[in-house]
PDB file of N, CA and C in Angstrom:
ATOM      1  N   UNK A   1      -3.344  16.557   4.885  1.00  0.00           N
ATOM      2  CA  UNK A   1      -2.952  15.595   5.885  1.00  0.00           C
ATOM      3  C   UNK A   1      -1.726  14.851   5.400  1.00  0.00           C
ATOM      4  N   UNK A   2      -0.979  13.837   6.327  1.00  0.00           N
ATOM      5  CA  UNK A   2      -0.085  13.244   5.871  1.00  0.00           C
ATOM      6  C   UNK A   2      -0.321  11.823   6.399  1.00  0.00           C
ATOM      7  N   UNK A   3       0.430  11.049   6.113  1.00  0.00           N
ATOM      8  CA  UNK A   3       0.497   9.459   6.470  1.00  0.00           C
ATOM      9  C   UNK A   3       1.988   9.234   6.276  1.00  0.00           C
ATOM     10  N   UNK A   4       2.219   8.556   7.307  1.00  0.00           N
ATOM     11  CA  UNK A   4       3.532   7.871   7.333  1.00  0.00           C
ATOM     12  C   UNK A   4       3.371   6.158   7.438  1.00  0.00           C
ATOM     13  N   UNK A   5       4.102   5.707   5.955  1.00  0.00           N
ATOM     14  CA  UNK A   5       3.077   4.266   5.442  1.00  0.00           C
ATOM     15  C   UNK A   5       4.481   3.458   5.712  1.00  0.00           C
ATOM     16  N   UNK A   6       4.052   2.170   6.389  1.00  0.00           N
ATOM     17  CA  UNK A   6       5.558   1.440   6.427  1.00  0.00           C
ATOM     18  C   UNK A   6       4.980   0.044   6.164  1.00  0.00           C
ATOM     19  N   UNK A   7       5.642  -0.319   5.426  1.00  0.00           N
ATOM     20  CA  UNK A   7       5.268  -1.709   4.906  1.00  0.00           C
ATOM     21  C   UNK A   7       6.403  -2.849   5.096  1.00  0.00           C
ATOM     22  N   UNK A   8       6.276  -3.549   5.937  1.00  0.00           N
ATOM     23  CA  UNK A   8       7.409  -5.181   6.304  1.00  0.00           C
ATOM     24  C   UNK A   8       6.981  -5.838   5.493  1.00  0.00           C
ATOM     25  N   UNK A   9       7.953  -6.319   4.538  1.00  0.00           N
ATOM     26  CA  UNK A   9       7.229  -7.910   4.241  1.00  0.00           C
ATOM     27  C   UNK A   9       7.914  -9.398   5.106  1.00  0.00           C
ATOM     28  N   UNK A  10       7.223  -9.926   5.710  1.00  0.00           N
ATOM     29  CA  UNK A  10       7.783 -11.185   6.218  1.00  0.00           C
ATOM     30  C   UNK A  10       7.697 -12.350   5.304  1.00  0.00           C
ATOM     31  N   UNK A  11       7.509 -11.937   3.966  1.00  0.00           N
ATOM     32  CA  UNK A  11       8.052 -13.417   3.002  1.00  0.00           C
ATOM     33  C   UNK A  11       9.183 -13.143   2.579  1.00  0.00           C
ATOM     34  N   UNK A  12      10.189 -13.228   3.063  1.00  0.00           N
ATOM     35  CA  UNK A  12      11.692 -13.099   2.610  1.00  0.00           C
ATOM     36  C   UNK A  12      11.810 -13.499   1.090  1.00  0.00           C
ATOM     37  N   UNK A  13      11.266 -13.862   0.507  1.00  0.00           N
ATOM     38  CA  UNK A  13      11.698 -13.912  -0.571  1.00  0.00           C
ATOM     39  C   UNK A  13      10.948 -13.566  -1.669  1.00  0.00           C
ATOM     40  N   UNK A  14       9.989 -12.671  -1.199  1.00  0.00           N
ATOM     41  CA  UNK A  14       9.429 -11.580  -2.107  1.00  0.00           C
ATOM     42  C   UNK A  14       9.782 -10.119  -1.651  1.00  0.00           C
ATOM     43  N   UNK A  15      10.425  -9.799  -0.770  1.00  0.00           N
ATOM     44  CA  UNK A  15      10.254  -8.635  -0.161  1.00  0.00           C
ATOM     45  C   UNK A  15      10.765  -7.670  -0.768  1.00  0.00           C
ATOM     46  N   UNK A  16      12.376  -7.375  -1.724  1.00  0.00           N
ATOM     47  CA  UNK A  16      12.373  -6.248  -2.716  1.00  0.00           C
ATOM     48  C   UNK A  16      11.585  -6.292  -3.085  1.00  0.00           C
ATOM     49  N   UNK A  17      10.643  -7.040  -4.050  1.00  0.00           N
ATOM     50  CA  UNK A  17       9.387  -6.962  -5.324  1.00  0.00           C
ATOM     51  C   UNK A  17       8.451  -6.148  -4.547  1.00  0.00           C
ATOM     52  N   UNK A  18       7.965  -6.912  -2.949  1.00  0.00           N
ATOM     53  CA  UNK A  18       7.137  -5.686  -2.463  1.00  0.00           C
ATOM     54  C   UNK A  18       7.231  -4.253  -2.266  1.00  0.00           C
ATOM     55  N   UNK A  19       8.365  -3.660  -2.039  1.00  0.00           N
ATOM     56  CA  UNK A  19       8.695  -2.824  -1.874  1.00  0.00           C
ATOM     57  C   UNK A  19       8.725  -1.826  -3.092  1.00  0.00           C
ATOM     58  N   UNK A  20       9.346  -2.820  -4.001  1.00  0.00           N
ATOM     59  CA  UNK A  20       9.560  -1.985  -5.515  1.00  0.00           C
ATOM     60  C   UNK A  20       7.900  -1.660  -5.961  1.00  0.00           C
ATOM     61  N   UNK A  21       6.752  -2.609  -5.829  1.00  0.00           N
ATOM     62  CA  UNK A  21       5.646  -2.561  -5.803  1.00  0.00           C
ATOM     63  C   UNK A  21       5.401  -0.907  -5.227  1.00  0.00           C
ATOM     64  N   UNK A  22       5.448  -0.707  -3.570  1.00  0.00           N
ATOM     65  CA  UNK A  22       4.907  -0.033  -3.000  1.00  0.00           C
ATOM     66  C   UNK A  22       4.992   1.411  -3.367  1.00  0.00           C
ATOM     67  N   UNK A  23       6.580   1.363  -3.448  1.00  0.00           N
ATOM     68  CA  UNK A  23       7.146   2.464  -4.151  1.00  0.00           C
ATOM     69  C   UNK A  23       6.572   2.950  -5.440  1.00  0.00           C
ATOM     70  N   UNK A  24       6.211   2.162  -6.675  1.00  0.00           N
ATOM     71  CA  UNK A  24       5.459   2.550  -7.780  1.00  0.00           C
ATOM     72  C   UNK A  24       4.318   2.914  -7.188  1.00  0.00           C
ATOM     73  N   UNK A  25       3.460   2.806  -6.830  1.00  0.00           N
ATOM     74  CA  UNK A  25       2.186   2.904  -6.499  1.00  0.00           C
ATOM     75  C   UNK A  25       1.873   4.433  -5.654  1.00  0.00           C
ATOM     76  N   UNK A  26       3.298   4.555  -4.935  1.00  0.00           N
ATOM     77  CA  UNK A  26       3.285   5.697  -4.492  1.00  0.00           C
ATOM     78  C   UNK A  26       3.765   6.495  -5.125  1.00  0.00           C
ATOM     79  N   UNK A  27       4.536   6.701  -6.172  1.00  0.00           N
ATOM     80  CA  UNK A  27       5.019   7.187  -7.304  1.00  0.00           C
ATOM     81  C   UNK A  27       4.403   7.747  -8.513  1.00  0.00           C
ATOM     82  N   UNK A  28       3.607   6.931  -8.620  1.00  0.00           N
ATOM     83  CA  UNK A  28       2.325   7.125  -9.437  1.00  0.00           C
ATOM     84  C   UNK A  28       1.197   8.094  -9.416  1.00  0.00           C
ATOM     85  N   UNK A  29       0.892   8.175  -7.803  1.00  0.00           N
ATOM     86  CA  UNK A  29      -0.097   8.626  -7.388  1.00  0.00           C
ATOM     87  C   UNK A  29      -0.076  10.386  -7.972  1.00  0.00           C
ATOM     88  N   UNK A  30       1.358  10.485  -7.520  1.00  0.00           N
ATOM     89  CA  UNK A  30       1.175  12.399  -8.109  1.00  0.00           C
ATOM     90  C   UNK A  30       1.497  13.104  -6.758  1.00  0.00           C
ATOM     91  N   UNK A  31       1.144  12.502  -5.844  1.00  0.00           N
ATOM     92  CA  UNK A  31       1.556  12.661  -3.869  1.00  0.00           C
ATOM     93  C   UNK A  31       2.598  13.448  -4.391  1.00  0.00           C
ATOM     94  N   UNK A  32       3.050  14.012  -2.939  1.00  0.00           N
ATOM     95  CA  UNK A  32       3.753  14.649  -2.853  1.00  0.00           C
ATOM     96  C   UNK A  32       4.186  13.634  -2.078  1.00  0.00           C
ATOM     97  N   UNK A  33       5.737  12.868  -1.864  1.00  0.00           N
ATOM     98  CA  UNK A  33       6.247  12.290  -0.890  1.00  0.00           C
ATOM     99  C   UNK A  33       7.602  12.047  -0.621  1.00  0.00           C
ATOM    100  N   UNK A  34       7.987  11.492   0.677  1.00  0.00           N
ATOM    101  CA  UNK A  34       9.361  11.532   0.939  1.00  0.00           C
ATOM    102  C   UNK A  34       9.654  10.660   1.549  1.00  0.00           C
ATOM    103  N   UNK A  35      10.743   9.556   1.270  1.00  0.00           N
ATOM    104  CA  UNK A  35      11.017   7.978   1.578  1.00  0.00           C
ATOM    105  C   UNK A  35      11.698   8.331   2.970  1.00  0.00           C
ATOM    106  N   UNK A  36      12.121   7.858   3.990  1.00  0.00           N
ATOM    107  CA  UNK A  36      12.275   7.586   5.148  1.00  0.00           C
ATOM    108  C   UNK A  36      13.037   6.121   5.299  1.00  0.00           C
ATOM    109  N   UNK A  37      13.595   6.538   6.129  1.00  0.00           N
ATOM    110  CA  UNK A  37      14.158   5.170   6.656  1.00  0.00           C
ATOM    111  C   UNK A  37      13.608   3.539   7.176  1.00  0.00           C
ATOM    112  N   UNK A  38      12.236   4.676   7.341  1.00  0.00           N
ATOM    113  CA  UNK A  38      11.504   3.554   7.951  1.00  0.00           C
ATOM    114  C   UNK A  38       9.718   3.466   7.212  1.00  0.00           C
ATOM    115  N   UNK A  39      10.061   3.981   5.949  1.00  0.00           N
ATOM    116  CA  UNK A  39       8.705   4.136   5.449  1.00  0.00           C
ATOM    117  C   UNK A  39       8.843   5.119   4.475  1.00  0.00           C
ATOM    118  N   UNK A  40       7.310   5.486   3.840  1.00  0.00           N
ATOM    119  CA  UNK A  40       7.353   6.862   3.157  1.00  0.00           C
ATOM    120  C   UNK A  40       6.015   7.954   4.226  1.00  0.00           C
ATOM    121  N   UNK A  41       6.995   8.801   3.977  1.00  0.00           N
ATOM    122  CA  UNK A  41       5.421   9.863   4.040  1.00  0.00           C
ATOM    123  C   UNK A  41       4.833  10.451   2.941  1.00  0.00           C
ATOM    124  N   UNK A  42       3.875  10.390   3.338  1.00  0.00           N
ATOM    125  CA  UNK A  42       2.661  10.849   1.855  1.00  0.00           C
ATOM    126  C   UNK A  42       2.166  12.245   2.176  1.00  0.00           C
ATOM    127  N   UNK A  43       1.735  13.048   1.798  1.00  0.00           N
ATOM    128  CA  UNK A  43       0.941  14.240   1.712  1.00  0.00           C
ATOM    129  C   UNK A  43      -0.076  14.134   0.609  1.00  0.00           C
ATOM    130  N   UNK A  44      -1.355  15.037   1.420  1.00  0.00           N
ATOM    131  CA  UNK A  44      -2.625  15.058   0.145  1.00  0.00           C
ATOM    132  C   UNK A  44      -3.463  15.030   1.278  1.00  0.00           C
ATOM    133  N   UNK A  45      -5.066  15.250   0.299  1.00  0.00           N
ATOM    134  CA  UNK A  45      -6.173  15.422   0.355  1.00  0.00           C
ATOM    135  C   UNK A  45      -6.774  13.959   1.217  1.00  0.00           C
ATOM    136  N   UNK A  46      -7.200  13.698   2.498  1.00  0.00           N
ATOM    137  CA  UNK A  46      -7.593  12.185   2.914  1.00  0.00           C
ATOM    138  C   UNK A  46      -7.851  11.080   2.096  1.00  0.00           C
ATOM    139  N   UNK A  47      -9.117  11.413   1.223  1.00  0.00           N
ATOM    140  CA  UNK A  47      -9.372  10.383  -0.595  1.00  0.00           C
ATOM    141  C   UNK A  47      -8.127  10.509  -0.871  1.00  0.00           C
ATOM    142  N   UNK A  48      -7.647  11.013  -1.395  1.00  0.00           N
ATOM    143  CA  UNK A  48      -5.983  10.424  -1.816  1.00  0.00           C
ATOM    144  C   UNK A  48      -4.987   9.769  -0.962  1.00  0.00           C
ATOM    145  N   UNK A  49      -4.843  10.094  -0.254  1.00  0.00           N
ATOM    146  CA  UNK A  49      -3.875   9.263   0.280  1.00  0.00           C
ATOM    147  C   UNK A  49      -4.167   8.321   1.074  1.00  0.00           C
ATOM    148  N   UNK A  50      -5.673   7.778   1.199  1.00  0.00           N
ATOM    149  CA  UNK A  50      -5.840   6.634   2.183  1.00  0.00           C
ATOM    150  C   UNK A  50      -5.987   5.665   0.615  1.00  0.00           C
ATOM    151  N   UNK A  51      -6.370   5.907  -0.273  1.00  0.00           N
ATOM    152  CA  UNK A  51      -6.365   5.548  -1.291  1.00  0.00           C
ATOM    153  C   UNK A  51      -4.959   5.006  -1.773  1.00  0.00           C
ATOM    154  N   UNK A  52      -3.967   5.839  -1.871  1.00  0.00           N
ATOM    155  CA  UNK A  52      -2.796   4.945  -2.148  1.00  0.00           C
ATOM    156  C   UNK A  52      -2.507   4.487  -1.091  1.00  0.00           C
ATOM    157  N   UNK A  53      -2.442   3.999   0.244  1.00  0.00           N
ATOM    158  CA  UNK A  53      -2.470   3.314   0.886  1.00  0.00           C
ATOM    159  C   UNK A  53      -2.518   2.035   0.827  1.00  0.00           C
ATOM    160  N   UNK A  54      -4.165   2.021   0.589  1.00  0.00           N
ATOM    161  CA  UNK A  54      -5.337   0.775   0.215  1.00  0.00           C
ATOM    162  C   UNK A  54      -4.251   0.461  -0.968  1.00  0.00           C
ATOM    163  N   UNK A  55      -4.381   0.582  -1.852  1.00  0.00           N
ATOM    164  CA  UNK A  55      -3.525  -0.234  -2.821  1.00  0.00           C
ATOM    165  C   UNK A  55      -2.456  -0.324  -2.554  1.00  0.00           C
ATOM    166  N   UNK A  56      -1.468  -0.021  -2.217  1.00  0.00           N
ATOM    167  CA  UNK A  56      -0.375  -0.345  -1.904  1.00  0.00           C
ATOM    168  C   UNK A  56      -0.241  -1.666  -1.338  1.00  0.00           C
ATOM    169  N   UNK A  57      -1.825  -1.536   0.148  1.00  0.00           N
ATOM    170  CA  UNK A  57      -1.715  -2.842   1.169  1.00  0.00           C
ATOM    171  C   UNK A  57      -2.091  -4.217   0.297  1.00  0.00           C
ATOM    172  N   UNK A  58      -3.120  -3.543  -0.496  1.00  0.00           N
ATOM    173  CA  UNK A  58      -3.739  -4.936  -1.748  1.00  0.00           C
ATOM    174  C   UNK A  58      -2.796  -5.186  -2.244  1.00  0.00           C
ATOM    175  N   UNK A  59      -2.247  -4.717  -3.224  1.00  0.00           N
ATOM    176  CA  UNK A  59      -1.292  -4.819  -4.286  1.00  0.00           C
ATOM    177  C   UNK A  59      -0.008  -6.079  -3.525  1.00  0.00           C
ATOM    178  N   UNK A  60       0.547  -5.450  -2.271  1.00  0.00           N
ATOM    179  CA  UNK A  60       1.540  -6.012  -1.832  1.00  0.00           C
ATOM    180  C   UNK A  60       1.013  -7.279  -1.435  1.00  0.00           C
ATOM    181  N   UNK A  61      -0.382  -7.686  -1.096  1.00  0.00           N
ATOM    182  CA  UNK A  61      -0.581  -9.049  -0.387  1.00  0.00           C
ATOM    183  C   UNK A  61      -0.992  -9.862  -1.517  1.00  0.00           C
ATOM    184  N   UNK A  62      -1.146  -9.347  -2.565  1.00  0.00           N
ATOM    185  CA  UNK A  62      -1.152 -10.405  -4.167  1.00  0.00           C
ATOM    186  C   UNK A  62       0.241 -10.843  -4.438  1.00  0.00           C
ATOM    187  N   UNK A  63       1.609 -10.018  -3.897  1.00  0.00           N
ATOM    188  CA  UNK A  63       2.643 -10.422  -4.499  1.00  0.00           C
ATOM    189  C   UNK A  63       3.401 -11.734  -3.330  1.00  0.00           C
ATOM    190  N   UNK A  64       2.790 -11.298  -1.845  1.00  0.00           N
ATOM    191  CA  UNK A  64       3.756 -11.957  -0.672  1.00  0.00           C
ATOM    192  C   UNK A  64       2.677 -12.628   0.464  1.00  0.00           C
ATOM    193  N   UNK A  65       2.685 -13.663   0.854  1.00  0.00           N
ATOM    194  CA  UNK A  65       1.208 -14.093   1.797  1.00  0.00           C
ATOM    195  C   UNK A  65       1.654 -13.012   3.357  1.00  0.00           C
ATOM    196  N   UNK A  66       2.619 -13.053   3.766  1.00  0.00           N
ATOM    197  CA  UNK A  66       3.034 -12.117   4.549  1.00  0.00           C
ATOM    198  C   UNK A  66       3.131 -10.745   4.454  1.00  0.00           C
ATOM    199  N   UNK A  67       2.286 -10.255   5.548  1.00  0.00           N
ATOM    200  CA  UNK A  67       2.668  -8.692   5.161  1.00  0.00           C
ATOM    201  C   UNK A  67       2.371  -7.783   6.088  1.00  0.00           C
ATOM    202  N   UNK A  68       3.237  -6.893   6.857  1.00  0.00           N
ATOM    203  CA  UNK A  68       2.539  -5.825   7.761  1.00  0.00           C
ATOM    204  C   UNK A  68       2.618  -4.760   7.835  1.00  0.00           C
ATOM    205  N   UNK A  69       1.904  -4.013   7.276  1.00  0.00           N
ATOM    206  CA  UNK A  69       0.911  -2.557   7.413  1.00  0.00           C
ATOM    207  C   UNK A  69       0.905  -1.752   8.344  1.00  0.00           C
ATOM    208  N   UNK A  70       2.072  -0.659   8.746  1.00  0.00           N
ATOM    209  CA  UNK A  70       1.849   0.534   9.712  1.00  0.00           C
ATOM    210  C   UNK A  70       1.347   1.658   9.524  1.00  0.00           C
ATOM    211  N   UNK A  71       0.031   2.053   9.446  1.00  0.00           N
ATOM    212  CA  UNK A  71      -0.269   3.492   9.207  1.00  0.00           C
ATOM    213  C   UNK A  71      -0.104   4.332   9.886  1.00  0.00           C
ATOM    214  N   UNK A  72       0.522   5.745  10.268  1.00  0.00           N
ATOM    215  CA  UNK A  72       0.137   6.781  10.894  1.00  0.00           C
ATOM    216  C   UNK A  72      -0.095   8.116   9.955  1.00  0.00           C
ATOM    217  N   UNK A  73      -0.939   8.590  11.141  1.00  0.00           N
ATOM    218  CA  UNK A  73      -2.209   9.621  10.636  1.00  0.00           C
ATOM    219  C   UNK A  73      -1.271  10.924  10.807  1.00  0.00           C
ATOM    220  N   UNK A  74      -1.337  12.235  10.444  1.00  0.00           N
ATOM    221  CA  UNK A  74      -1.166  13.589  10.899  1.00  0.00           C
ATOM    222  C   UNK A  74      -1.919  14.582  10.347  1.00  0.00           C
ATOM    223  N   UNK A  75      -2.278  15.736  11.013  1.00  0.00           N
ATOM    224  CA  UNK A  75      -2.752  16.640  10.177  1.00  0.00           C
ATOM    225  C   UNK A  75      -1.426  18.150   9.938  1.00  0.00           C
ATOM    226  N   UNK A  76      -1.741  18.009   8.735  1.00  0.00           N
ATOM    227  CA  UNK A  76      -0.865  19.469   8.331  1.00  0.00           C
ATOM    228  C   UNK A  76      -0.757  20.945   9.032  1.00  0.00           C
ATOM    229  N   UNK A  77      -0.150  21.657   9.287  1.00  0.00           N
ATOM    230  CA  UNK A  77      -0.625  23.093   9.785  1.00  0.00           C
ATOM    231  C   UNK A  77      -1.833  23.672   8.812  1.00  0.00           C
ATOM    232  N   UNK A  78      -1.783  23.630   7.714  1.00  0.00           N
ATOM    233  CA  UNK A  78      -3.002  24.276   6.905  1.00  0.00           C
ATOM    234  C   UNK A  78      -4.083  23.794   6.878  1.00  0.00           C
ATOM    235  N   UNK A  79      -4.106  21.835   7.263  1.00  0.00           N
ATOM    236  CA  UNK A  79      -5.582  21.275   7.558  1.00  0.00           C
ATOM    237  C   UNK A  79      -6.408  22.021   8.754  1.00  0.00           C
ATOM    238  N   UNK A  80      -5.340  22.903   9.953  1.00  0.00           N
ATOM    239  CA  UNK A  80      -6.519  23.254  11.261  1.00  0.00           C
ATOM    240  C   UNK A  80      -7.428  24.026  10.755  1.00  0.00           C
TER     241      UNK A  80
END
């Protein structure tokens, strides 16, 4: 499956840190992924990637009280 994860921060004055945050976290993971203009997309197994998700969304709301979270869902040609 894939996810296309977009993260706003509306505390202007944390918002690189969030980002630089999000980016490690997705970086980390081992994903297969690809940054976007307007987000990243993730690829993987559902447990994985709703998983870096979830942290990503935690992680970022410890650094900024503002924060908004776009998930979208897809399935792969090889998930049918």
């Amino acid at each position: 499956m894939f996810v296309e994860l977009s993260v706003i921060p509306a505390d202007e004055s944390n918002g690189g840190a969030q980002i630089s945050s999000a980016l490690k976290v997705i970086d980390v993971s081992g994903l297969q992924y690809q940054l976007t203009t307007s987000g990243a997309c993730i690829e993987g197994e559902w447990v994985e990637v709703i998983s870096v998700v979830e942290t990503c969304h935690n992680q970022l709301r410890e650094i900024g009280s503002r924060l908004i979270t776009t998930v979208r869902l897809g399935r792969l040609p090889k998930d049918l």
